[in-house]
Protein backbone atom coordinates (compact mmCIF):
# COMPACT_ATOMS: atom_id res chain seq x y z
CA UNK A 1 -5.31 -0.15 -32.96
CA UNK A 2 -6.00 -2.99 -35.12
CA UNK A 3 -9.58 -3.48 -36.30
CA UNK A 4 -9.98 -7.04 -34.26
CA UNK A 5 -8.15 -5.79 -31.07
CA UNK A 6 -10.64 -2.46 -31.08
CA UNK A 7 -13.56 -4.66 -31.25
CA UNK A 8 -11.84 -6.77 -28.16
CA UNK A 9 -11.97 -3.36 -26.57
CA UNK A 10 -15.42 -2.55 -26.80
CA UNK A 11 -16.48 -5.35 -24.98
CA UNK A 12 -14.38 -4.67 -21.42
CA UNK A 13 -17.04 -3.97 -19.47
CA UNK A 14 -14.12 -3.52 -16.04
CA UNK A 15 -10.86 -3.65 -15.27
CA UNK A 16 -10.03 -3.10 -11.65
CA UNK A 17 -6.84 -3.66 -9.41
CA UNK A 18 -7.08 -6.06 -6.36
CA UNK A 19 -5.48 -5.03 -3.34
CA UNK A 20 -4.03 -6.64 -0.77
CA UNK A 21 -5.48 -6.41 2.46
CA UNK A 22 -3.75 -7.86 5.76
CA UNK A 23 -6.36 -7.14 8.35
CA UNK A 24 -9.49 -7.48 5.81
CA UNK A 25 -12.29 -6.20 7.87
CA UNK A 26 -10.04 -3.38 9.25
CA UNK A 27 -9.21 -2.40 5.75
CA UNK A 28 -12.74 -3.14 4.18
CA UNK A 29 -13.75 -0.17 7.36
CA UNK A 30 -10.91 2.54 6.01
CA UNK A 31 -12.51 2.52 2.40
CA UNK A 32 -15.89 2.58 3.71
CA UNK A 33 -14.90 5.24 6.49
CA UNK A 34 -13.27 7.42 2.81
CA UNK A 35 -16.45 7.08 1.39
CA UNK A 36 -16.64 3.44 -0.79
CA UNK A 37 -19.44 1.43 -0.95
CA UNK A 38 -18.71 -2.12 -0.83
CA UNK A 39 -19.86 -5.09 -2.95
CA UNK A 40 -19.43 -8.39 -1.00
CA UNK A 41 -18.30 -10.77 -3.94
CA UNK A 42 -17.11 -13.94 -1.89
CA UNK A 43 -16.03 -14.03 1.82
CA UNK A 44 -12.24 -13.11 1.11
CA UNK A 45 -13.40 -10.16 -2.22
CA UNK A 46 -15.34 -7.37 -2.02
CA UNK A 47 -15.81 -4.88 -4.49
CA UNK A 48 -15.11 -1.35 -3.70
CA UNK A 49 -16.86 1.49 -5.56
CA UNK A 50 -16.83 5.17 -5.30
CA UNK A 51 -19.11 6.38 -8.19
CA UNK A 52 -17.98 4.86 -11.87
CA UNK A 53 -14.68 3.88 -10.29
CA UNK A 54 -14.06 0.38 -8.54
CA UNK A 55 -10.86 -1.90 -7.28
CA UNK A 56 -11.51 -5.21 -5.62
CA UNK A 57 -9.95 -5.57 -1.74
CA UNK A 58 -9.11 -9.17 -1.09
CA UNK A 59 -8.59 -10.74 2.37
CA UNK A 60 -5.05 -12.29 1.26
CA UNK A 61 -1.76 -10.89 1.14
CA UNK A 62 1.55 -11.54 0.19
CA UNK A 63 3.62 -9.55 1.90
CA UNK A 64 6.09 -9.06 -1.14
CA UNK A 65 3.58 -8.01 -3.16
CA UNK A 66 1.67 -5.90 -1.10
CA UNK A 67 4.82 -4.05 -0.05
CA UNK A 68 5.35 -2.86 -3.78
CA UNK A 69 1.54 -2.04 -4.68
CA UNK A 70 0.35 1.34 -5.72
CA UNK A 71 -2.90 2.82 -6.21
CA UNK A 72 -3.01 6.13 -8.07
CA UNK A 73 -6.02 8.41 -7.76
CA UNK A 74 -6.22 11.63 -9.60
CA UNK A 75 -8.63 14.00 -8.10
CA UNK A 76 -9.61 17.63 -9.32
CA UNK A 77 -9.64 19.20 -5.61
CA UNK A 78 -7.17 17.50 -3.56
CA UNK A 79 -7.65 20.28 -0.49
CA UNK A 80 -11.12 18.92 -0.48
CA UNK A 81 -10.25 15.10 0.00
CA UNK A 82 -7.69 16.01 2.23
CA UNK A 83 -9.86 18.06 4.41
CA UNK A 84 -12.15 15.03 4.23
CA UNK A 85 -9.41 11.81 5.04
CA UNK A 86 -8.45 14.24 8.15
CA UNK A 87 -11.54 14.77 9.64
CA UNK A 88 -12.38 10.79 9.71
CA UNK A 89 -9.79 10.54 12.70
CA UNK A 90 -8.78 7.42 10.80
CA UNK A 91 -5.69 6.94 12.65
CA UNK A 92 -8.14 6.58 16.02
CA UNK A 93 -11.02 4.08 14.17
CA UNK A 94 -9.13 1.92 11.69
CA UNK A 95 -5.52 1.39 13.36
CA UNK A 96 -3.76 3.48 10.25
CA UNK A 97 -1.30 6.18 10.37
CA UNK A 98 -2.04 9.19 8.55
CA UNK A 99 1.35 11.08 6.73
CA UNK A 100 1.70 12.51 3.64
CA UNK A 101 3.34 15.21 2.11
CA UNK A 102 2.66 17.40 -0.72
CA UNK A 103 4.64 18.77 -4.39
CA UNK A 104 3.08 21.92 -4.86
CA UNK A 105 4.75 21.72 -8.29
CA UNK A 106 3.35 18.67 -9.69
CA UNK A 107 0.74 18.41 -7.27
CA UNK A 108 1.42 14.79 -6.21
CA UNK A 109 0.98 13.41 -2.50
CA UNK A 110 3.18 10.68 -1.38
CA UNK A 111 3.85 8.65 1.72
CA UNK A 112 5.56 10.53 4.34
């Protein structure tokens, strides 16, 4: 990197995704139910933090563009979180459905 853009660098102090959220409570509950603690920034943002790691949920969405977001999240033990998401009963508390399935090989979960 270039002398001027590496000293650009060093001052990012964040840089988080906003999601979409629909139903804004209802979603603001599921993160919080996983384990988040939110950061109310306006009425319509809150800021979503597990540990050093943070994305902002916002009560709007664009159906378009909240069809095509993603939100990767590597984790070292993934038997551990899921063991955790299934014994929130989310699908009961926060009107969500559940379904993933695994590649042993590369050891990514998707969407069933």
């Amino acid at each position: 990197m270039l002398n001027g853009v590496m000293d650009l660098a060093q001052t990012v102090r964040s840089m988080r995704p906003i999601v979409p959220a629909k139903a804004f409570e209802i979603s603001k509950r599921f993160y919080v139910d996983l384990g988040f603690q939110p950061r109310q920034l306006t009425d319509n943002l809150v800021e979503m933090h597990l540990g050093a790691y943070a994305f902002i949920l916002q009560g709007y969405c664009v159906q378009q563009w909240a069809d095509n977001f993603v939100m990767h999240m590597s984790v070292s033990d993934l038997e551990l979180w899921w063991k955790h998401i299934v014994s929130l009963d989310l699908p009961s508390r926060t009107e969500s459905r559940i379904r993933a399935r695994h590649n042993w090989n590369t050891g990514v979960w998707s969407r069933a």
